[in-house]
PDB file of N, CA and C in Angstrom:
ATOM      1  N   UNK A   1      19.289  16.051  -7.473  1.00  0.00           N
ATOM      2  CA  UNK A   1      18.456  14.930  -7.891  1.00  0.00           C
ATOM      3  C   UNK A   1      18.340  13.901  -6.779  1.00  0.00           C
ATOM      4  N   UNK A   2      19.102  13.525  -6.168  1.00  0.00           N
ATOM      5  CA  UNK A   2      19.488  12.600  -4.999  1.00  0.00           C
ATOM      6  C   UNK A   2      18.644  13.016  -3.755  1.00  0.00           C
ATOM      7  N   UNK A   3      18.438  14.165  -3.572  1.00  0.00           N
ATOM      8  CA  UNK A   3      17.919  14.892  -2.325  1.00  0.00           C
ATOM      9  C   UNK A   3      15.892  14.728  -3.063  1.00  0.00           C
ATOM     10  N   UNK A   4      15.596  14.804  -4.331  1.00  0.00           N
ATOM     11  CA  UNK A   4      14.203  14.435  -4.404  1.00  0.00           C
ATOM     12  C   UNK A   4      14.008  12.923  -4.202  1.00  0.00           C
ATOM     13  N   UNK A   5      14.906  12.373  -4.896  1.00  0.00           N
ATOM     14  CA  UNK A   5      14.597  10.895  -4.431  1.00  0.00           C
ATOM     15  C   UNK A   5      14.511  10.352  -2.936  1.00  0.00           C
ATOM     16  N   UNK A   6      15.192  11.165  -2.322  1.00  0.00           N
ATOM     17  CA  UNK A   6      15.311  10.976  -0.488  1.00  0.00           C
ATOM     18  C   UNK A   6      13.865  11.089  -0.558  1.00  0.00           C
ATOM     19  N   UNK A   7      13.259  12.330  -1.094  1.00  0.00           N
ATOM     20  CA  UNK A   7      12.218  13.028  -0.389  1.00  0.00           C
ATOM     21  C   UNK A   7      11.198  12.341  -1.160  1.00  0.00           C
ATOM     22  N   UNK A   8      11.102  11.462  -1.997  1.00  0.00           N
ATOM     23  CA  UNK A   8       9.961  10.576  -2.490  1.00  0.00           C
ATOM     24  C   UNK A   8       9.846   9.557  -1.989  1.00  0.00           C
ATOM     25  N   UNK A   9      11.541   9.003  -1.611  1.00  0.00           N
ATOM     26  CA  UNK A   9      11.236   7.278  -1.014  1.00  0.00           C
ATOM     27  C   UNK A   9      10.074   7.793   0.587  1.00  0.00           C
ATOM     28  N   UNK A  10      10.825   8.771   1.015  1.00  0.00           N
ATOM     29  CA  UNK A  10      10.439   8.871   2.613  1.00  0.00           C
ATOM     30  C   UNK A  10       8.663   9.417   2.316  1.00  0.00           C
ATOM     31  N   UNK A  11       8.396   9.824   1.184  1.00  0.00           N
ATOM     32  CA  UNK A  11       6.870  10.684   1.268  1.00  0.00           C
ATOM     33  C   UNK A  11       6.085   8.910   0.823  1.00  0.00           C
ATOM     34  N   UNK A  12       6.490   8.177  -0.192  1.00  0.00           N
ATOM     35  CA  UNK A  12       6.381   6.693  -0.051  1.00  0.00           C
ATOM     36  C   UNK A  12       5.779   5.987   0.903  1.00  0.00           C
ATOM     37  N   UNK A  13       7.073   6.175   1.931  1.00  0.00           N
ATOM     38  CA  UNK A  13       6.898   5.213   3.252  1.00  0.00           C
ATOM     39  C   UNK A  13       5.686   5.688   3.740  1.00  0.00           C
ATOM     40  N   UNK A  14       5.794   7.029   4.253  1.00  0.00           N
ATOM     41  CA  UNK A  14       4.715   7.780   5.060  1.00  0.00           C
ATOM     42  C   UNK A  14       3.475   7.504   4.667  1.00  0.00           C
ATOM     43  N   UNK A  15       3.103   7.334   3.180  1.00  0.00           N
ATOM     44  CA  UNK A  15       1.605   7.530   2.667  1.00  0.00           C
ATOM     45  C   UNK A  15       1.497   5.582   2.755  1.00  0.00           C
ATOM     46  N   UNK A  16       2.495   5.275   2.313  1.00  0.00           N
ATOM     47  CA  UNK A  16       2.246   3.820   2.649  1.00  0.00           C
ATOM     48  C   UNK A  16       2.051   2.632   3.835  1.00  0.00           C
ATOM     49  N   UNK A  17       2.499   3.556   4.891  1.00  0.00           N
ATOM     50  CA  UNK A  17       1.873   3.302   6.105  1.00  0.00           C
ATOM     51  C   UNK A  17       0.710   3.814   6.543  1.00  0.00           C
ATOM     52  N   UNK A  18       0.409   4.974   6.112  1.00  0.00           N
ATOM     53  CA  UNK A  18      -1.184   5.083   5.889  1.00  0.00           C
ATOM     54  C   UNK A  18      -2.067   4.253   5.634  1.00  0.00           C
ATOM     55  N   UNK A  19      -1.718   3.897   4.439  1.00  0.00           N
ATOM     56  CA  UNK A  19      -2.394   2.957   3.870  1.00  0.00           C
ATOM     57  C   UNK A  19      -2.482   1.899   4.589  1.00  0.00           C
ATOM     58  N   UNK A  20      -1.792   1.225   5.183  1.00  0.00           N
ATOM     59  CA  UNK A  20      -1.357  -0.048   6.130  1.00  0.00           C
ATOM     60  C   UNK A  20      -2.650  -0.003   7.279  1.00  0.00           C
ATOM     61  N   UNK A  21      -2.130   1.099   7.969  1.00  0.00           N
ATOM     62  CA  UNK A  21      -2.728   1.396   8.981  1.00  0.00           C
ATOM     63  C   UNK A  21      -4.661   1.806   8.502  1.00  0.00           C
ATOM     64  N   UNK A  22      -5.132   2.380   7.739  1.00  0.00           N
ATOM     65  CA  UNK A  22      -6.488   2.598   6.663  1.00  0.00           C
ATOM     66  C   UNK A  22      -7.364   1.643   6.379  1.00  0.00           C
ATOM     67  N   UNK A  23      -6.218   0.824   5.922  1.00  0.00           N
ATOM     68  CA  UNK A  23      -7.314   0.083   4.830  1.00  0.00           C
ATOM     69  C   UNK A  23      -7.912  -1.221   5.636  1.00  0.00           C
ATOM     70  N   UNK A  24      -8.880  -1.931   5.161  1.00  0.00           N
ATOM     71  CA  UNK A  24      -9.217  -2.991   6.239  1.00  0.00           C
ATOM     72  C   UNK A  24      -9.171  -4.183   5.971  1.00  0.00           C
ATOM     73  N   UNK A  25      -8.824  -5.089   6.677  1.00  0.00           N
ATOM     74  CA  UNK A  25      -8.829  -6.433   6.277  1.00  0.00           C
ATOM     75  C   UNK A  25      -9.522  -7.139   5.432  1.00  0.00           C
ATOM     76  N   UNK A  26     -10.882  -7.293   5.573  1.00  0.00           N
ATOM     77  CA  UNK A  26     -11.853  -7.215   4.972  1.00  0.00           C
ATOM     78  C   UNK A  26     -12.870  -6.153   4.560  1.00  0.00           C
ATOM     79  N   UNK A  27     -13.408  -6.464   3.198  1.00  0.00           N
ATOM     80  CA  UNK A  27     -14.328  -5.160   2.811  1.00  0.00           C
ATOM     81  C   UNK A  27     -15.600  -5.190   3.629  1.00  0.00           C
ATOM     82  N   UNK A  28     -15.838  -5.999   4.104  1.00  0.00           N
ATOM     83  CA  UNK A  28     -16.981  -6.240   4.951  1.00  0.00           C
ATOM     84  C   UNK A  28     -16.946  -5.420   5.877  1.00  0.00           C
ATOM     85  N   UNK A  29     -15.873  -5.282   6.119  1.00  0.00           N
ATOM     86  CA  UNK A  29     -15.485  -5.192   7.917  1.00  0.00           C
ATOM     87  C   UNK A  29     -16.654  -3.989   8.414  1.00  0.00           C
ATOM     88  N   UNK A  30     -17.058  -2.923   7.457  1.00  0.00           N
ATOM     89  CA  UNK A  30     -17.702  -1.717   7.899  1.00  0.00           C
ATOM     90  C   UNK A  30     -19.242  -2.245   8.369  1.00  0.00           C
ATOM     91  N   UNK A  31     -19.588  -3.358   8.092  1.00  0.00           N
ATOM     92  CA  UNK A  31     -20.683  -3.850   8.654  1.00  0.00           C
ATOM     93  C   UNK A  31     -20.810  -4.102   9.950  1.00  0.00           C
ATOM     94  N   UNK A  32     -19.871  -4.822  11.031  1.00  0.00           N
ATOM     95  CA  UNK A  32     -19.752  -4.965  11.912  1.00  0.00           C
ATOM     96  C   UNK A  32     -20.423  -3.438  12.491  1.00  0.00           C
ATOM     97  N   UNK A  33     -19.542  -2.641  12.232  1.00  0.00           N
ATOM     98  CA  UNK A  33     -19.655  -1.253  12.538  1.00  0.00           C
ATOM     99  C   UNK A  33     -21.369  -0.693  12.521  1.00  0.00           C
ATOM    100  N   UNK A  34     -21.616  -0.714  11.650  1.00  0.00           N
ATOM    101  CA  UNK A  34     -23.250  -0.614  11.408  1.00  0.00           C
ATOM    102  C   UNK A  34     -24.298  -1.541  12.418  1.00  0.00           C
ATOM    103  N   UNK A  35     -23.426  -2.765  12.698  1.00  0.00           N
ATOM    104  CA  UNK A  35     -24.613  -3.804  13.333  1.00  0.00           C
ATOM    105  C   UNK A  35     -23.723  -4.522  13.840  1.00  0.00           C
ATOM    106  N   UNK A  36     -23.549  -4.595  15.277  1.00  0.00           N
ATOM    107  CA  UNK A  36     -22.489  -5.096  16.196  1.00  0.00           C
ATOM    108  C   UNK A  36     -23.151  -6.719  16.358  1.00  0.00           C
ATOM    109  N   UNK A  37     -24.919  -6.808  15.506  1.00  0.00           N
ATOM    110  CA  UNK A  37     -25.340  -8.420  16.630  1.00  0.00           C
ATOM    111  C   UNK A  37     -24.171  -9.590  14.689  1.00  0.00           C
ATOM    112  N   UNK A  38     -24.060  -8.661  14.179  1.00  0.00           N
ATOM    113  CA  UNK A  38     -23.396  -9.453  13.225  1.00  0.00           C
ATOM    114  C   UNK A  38     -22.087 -10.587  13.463  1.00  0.00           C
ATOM    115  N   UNK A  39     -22.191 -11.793  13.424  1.00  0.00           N
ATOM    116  CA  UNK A  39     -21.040 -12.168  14.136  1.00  0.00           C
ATOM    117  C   UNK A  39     -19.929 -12.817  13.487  1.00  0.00           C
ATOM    118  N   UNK A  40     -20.260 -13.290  12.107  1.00  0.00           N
ATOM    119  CA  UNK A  40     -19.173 -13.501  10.962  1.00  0.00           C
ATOM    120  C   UNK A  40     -19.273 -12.536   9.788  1.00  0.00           C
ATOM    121  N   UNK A  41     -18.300 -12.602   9.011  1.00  0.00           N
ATOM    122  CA  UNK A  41     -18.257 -12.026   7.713  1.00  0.00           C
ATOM    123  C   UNK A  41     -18.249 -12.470   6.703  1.00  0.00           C
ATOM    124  N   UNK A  42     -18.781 -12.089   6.165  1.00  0.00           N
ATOM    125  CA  UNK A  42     -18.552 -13.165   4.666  1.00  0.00           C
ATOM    126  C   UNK A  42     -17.049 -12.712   4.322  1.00  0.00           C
ATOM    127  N   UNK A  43     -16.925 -14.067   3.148  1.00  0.00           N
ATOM    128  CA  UNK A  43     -15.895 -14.167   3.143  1.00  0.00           C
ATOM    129  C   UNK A  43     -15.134 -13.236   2.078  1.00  0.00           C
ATOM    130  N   UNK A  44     -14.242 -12.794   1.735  1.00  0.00           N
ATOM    131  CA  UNK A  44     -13.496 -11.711   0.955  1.00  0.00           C
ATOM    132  C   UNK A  44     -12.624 -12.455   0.355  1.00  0.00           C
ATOM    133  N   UNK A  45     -13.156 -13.355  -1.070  1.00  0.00           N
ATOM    134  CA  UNK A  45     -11.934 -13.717  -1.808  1.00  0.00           C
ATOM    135  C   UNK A  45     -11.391 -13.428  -2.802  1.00  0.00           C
ATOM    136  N   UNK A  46     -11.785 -12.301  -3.319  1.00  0.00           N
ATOM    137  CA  UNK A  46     -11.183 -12.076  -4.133  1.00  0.00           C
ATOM    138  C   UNK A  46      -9.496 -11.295  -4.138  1.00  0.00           C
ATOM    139  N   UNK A  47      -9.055 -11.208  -2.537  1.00  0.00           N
ATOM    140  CA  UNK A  47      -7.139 -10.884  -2.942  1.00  0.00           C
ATOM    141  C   UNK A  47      -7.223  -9.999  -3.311  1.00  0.00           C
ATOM    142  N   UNK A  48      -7.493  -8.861  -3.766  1.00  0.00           N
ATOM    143  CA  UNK A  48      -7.415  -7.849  -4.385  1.00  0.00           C
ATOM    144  C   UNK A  48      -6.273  -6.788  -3.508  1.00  0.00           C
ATOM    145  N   UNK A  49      -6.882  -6.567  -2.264  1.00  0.00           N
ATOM    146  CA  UNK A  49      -6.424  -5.937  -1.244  1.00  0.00           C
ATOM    147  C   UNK A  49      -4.942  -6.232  -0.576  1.00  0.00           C
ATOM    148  N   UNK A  50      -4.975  -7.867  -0.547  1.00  0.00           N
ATOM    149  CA  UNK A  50      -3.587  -8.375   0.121  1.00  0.00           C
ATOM    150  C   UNK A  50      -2.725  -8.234  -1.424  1.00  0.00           C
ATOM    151  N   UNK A  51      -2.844  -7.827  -2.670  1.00  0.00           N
ATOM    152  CA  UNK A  51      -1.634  -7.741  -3.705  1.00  0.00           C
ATOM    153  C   UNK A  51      -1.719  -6.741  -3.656  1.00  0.00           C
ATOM    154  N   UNK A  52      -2.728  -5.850  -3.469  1.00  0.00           N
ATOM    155  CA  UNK A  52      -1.906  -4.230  -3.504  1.00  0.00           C
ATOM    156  C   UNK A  52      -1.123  -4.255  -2.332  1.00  0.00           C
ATOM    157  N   UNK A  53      -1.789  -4.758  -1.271  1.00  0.00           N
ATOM    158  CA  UNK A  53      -0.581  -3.804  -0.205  1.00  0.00           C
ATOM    159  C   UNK A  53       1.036  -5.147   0.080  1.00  0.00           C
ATOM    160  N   UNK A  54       0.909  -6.043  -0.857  1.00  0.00           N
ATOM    161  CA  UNK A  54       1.974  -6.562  -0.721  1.00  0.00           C
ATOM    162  C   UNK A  54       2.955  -5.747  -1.846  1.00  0.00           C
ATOM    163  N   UNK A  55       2.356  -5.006  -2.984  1.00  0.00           N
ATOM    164  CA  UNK A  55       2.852  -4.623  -4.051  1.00  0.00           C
ATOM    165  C   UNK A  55       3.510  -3.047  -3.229  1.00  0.00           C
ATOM    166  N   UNK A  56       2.616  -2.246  -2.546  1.00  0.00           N
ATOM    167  CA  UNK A  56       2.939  -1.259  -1.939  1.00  0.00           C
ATOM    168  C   UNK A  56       4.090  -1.466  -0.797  1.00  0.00           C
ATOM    169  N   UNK A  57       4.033  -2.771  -0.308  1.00  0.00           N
ATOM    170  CA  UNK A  57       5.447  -3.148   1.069  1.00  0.00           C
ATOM    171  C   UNK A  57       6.505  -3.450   0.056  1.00  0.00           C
ATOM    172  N   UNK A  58       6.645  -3.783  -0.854  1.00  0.00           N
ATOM    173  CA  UNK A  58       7.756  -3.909  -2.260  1.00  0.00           C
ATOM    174  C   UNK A  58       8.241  -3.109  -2.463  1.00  0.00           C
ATOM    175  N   UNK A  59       7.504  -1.593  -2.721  1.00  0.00           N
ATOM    176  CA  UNK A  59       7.756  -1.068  -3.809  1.00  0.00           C
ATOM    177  C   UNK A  59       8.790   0.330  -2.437  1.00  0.00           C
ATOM    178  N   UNK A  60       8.395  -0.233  -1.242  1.00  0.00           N
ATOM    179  CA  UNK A  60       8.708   0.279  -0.061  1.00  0.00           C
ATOM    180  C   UNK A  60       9.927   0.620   0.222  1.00  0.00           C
ATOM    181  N   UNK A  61       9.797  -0.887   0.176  1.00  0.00           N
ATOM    182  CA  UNK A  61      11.300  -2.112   0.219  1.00  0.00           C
ATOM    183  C   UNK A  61      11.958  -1.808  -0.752  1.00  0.00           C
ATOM    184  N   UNK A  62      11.919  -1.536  -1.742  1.00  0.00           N
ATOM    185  CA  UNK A  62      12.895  -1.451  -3.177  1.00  0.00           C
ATOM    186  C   UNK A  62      13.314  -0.161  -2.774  1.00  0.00           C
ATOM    187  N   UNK A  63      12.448   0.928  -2.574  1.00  0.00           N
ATOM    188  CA  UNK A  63      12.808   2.298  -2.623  1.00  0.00           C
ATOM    189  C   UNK A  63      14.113   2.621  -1.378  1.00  0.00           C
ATOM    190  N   UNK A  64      13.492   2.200  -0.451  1.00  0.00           N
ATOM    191  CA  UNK A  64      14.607   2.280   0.909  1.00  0.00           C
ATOM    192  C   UNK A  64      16.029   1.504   0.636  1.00  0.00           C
ATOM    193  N   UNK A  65      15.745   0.609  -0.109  1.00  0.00           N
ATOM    194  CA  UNK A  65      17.355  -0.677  -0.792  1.00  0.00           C
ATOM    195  C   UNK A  65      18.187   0.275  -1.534  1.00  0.00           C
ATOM    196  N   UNK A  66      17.188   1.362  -2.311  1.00  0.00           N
ATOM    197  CA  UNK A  66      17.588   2.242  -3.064  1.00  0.00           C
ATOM    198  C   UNK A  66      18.828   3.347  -2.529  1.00  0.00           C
ATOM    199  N   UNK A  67      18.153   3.644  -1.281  1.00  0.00           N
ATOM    200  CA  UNK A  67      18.841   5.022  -0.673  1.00  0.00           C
ATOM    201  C   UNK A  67      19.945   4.325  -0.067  1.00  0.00           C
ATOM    202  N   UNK A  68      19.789   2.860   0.362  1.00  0.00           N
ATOM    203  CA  UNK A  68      21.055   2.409   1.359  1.00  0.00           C
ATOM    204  C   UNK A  68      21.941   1.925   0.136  1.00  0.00           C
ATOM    205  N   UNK A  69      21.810   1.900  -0.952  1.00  0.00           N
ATOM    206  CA  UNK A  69      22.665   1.534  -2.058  1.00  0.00           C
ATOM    207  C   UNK A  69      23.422   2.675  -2.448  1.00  0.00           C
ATOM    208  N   UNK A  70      22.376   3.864  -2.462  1.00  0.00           N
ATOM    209  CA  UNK A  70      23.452   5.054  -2.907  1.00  0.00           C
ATOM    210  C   UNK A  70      23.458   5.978  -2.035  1.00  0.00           C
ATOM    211  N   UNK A  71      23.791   5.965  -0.617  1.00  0.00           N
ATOM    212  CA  UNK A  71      24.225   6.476   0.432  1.00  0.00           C
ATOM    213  C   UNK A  71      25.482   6.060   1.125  1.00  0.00           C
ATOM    214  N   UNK A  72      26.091   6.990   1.317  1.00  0.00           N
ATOM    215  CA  UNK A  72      27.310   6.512   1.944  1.00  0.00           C
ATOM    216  C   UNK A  72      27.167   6.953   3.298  1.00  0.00           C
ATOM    217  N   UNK A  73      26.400   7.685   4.230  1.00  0.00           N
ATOM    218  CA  UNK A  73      26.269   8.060   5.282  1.00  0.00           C
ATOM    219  C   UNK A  73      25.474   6.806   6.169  1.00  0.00           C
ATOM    220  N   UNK A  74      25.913   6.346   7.036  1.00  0.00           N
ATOM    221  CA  UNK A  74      25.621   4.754   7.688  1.00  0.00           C
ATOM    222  C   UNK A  74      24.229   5.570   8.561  1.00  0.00           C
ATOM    223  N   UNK A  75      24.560   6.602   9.192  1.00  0.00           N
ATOM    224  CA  UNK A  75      23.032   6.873   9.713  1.00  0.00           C
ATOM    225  C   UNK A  75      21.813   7.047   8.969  1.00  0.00           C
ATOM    226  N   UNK A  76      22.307   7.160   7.701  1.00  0.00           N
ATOM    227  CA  UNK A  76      21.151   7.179   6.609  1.00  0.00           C
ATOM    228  C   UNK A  76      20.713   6.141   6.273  1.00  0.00           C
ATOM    229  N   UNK A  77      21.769   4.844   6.076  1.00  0.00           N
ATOM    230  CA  UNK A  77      21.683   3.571   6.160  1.00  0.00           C
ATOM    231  C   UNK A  77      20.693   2.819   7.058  1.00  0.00           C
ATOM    232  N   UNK A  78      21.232   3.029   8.318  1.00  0.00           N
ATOM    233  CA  UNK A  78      20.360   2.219   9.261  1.00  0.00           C
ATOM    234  C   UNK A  78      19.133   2.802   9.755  1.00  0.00           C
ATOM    235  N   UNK A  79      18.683   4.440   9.493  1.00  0.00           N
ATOM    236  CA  UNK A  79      17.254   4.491   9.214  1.00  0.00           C
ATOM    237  C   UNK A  79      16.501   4.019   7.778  1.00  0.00           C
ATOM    238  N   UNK A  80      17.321   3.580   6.997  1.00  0.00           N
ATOM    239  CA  UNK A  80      16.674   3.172   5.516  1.00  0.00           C
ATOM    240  C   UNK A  80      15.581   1.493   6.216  1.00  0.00           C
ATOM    241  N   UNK A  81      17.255   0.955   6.663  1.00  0.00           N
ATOM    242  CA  UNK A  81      16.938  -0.469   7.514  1.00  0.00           C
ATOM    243  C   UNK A  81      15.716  -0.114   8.573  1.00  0.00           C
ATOM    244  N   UNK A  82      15.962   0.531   9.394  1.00  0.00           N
ATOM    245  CA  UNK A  82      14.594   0.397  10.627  1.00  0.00           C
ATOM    246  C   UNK A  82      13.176   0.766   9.602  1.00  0.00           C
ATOM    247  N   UNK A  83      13.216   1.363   8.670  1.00  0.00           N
ATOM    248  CA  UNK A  83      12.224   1.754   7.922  1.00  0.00           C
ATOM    249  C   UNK A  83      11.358   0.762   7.313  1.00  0.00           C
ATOM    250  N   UNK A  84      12.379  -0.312   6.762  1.00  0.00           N
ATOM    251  CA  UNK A  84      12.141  -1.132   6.242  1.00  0.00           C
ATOM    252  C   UNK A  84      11.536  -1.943   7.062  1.00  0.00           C
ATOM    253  N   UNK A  85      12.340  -2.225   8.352  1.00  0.00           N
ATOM    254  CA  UNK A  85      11.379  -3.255   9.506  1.00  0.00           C
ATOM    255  C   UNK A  85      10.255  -2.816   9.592  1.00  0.00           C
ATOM    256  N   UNK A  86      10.380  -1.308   9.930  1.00  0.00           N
ATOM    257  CA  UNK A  86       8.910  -0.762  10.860  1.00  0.00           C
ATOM    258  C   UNK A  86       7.507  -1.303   9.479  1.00  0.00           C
ATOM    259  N   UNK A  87       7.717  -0.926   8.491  1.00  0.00           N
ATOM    260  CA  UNK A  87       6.742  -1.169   7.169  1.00  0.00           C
ATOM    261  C   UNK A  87       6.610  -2.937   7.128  1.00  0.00           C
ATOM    262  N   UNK A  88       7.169  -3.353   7.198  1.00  0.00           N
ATOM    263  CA  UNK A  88       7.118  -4.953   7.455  1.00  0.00           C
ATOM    264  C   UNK A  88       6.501  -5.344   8.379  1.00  0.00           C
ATOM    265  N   UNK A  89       6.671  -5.199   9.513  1.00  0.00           N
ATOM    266  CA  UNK A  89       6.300  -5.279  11.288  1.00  0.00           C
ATOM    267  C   UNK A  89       4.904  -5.141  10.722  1.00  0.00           C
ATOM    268  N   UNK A  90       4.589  -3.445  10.536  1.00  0.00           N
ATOM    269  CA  UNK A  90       3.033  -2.970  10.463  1.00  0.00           C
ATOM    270  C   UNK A  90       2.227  -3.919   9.255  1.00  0.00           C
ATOM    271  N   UNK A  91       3.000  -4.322   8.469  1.00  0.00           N
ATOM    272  CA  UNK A  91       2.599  -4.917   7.115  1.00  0.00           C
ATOM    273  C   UNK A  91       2.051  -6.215   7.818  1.00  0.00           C
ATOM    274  N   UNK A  92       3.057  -7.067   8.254  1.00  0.00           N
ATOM    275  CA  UNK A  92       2.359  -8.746   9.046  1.00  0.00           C
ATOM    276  C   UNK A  92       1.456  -8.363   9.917  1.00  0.00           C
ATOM    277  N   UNK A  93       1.547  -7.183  11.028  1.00  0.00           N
ATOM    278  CA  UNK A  93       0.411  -7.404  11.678  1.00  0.00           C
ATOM    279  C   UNK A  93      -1.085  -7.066  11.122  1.00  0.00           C
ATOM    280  N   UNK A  94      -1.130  -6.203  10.493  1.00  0.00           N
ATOM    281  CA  UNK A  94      -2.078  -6.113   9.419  1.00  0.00           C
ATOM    282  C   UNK A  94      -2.666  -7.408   9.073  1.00  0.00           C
ATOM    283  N   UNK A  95      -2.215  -8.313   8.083  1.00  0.00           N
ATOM    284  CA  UNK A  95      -1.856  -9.011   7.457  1.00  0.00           C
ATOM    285  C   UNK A  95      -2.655 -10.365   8.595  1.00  0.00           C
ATOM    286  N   UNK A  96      -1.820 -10.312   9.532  1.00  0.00           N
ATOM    287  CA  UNK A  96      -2.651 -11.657  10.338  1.00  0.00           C
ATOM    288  C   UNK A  96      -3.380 -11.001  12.277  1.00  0.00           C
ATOM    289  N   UNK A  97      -4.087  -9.499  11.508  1.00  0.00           N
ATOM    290  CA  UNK A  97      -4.975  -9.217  12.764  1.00  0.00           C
ATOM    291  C   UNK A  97      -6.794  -9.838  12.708  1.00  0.00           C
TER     292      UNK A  97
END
C-alpha cells in the first residue's frame, strides 16, 4: 500500500508541474500569439486559474509532507523536501512572470 502511495504522490508532482509549466498566465495570452502588433491584454479577473494552481501546489505539498511523515529513509526525506522546493520555485515564478 505504501509503495502506491509513493507512486501517486510522485505521478502528482510530475503531472502537476506540467500543469505549472502549461497553463498560462493569462487566458488572453494566446492572442499575442495570433497578433504580435497587440500590446496589452485585457485584464483576467476572474482568479480562477491562480486557485487552481495554488490548490494543485497544496495538494503537492500535503502529499510530499505525507511521504516524509511516513518514511523513515532520510534520502527519501530530503527528495520529498527538494520536491517540494522545486514545485514552489516553478509555482512563484509562474505566478509573478
Amino acid at each position: 500500500m505504501l509503495v502506491l502511495a509513493k507512486i501517486f504522490t510522485h505521478l502528482l508532482f510530475a503531472c502537476g508541474m506540467l500543469v505549472f509549466m502549461i497553463m498560462p498566465g493569462n487566458k488572453y495570452e494566446w492572442m499575442q500569439e495570433m497578433d504580435s502588433s497587440i500590446a496589452s491584454l485585457p485584464a483576467d479577473n476572474s482568479g480562477n486559474r491562480a486557485i487552481f494552481m495554488l490548490l494543485l501546489l497544496a495538494a503537492i505539498i500535503a502529499t510530499q509532507l505525507g511521504i516524509i511523515s511516513s518514511s523513515s529513509n532520510k534520502r527519501e526525506k530530503r527528495t520529498s523536501l527538494a520536491l517540494i522546493a522545486a514545485a514552489t520555485s516553478v509555482y512563484l515564478w509562474h505566478l509573478f512572470q
